[in-house]
C-alpha atoms as a PDB file:
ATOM      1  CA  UNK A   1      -6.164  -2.903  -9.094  1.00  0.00           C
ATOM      2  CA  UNK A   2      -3.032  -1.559 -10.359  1.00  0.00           C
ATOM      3  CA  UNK A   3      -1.727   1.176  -8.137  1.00  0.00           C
ATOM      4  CA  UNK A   4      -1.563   4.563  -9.206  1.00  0.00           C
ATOM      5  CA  UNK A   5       1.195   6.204  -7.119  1.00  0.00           C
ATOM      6  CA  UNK A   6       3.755   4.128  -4.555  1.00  0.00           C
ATOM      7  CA  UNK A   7       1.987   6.154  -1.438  1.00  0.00           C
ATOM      8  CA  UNK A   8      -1.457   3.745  -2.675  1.00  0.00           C
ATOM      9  CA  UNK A   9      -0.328   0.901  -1.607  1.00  0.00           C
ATOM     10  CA  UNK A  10      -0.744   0.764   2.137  1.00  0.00           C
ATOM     11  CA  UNK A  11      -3.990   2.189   2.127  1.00  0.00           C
ATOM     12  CA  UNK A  12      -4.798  -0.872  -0.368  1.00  0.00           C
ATOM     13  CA  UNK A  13      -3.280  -3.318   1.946  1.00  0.00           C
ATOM     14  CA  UNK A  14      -5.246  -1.745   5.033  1.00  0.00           C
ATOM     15  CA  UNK A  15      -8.412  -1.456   3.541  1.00  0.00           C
ATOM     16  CA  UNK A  16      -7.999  -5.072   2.420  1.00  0.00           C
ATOM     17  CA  UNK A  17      -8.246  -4.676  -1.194  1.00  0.00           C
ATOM     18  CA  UNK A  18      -4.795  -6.363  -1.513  1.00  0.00           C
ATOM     19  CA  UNK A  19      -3.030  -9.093  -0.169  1.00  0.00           C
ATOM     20  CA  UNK A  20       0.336 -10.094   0.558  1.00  0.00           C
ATOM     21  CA  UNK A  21       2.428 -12.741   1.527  1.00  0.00           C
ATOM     22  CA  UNK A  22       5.334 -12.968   4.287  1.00  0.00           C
ATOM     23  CA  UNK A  23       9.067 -12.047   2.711  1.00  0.00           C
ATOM     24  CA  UNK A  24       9.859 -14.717   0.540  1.00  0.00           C
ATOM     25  CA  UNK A  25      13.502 -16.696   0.305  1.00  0.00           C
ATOM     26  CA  UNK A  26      16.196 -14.550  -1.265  1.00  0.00           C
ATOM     27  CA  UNK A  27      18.914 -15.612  -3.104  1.00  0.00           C
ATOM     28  CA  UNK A  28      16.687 -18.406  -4.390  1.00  0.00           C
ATOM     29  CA  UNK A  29      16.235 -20.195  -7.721  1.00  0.00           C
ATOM     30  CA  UNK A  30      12.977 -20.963  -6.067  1.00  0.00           C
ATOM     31  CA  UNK A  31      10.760 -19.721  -3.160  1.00  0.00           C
ATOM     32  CA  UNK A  32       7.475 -21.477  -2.646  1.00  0.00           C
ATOM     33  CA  UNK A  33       4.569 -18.549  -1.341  1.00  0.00           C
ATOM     34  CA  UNK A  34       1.087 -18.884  -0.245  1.00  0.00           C
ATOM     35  CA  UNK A  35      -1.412 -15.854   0.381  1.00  0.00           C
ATOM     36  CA  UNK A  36      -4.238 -16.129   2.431  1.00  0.00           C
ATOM     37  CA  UNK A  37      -7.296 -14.894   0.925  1.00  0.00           C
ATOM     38  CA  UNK A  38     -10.158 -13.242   3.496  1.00  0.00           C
ATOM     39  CA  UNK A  39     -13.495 -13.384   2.281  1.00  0.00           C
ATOM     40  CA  UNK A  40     -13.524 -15.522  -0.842  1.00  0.00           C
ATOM     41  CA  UNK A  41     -14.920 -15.125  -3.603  1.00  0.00           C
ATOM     42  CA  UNK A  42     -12.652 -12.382  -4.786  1.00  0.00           C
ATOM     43  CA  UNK A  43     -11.113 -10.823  -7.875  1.00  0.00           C
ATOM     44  CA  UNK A  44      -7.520  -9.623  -8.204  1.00  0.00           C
ATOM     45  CA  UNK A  45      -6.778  -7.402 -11.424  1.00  0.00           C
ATOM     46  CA  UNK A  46      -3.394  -6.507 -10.612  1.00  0.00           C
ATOM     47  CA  UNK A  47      -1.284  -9.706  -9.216  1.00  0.00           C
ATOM     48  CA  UNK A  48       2.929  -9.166  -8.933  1.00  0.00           C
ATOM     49  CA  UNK A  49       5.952 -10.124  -7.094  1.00  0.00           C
ATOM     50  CA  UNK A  50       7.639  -7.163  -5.302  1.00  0.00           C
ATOM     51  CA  UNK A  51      10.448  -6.224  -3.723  1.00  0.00           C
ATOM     52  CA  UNK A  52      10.981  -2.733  -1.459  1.00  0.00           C
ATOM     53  CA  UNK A  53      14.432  -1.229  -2.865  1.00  0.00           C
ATOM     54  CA  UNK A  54      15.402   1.235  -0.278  1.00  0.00           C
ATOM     55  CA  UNK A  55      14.291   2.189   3.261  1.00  0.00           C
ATOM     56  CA  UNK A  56      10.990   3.676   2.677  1.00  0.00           C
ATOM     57  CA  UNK A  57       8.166   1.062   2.925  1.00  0.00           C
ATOM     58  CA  UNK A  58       5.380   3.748   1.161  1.00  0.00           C
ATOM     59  CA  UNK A  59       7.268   4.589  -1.582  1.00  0.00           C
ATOM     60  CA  UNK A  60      10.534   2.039  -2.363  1.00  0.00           C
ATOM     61  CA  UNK A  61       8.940  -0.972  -4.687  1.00  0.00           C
ATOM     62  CA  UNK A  62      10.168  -2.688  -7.714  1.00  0.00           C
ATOM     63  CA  UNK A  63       7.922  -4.912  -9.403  1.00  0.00           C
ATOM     64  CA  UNK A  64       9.552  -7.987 -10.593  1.00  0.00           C
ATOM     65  CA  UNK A  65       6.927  -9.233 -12.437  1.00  0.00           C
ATOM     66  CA  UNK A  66       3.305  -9.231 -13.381  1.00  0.00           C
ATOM     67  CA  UNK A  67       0.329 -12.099 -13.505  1.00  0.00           C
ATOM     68  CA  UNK A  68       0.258 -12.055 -17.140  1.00  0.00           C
ATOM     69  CA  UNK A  69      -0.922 -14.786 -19.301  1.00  0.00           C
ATOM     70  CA  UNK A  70      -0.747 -13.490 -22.401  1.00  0.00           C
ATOM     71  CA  UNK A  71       2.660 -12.702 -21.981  1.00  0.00           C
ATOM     72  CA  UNK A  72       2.541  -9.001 -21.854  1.00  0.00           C
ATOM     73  CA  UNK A  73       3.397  -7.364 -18.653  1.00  0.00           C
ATOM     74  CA  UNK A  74       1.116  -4.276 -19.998  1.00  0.00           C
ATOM     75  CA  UNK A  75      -2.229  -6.561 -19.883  1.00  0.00           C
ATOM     76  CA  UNK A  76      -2.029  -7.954 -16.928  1.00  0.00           C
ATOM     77  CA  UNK A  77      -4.284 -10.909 -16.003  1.00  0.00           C
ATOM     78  CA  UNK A  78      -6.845 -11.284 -13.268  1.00  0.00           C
ATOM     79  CA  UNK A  79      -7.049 -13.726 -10.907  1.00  0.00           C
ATOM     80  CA  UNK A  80     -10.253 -14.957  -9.015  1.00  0.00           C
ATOM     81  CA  UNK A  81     -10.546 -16.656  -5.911  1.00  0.00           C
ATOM     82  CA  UNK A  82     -13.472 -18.691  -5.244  1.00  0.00           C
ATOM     83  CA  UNK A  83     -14.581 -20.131  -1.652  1.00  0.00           C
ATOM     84  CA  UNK A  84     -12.297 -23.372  -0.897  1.00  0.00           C
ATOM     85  CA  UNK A  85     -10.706 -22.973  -3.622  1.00  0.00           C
ATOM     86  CA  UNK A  86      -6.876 -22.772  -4.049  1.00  0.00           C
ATOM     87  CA  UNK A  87      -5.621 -20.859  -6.970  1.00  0.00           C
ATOM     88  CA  UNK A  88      -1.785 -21.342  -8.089  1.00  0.00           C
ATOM     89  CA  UNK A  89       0.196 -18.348  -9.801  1.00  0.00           C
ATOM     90  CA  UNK A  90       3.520 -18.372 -10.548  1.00  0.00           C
ATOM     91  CA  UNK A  91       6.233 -16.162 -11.407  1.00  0.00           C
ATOM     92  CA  UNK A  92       9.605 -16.000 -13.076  1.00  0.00           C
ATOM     93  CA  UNK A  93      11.595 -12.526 -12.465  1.00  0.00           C
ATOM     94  CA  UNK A  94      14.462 -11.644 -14.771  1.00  0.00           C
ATOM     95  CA  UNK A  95      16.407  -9.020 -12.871  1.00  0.00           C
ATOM     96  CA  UNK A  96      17.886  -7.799 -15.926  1.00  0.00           C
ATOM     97  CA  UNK A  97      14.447  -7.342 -17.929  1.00  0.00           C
ATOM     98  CA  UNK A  98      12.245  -6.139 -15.092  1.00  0.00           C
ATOM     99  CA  UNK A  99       8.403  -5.399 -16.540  1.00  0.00           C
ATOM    100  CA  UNK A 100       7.039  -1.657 -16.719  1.00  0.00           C
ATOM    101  CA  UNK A 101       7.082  -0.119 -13.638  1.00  0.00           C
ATOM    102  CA  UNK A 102       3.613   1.260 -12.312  1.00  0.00           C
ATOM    103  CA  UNK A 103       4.305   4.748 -10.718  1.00  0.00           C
ATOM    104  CA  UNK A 104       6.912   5.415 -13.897  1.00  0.00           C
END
């Protein structure tokens, strides 16, 4: 689910309700990702590309953009995993046009 204040987010990731994946390439036009998924089947209403801004891990996140398939970054889209399956999501982050920020 979307998170509700920056301090959520660990909690989330501990608990296992989200997922990540290892740092991805910087300076990239491109960086390939995967994300391991425990216990399949699963639904994911909130799906982004971050980045931690500053030196606090709780609190210093940009979101450079948001699963949305309709387009707008203020409906995002949800993303179910079934077991086996693999599930491809992409992203395209314009640094000068980030999308709404969730603790804003």
């Amino acid at each position: 689910t979307k998170p509700t204040a920056p301090d959520s987010i660990l909690p989330a990731i501990l608990s296992g309700r989200a997922v990540f994946s290892d740092t991805l390439t910087r300076y990239s036009r491109q960086a390939p990702y995967r994300i391991e998924v425990p216990a399949p089947p699963r639904t994911f209403g909130y799906v982004v590309v971050a980045m931690q801004d500053g030196p606090n891990f709780l609190t210093d996140w940009l979101m450079l953009d948001v699963y949305a398939p309709s387009g707008d970054p203020e409906q995002p889209g949800e993303v179910v995993i079934d077991v086996g399956q693999q599930v491809s999501v992409d992203f395209n982050v314009n640094f000068s046009n980030l999308p709404p920020q969730p603790f804003e």
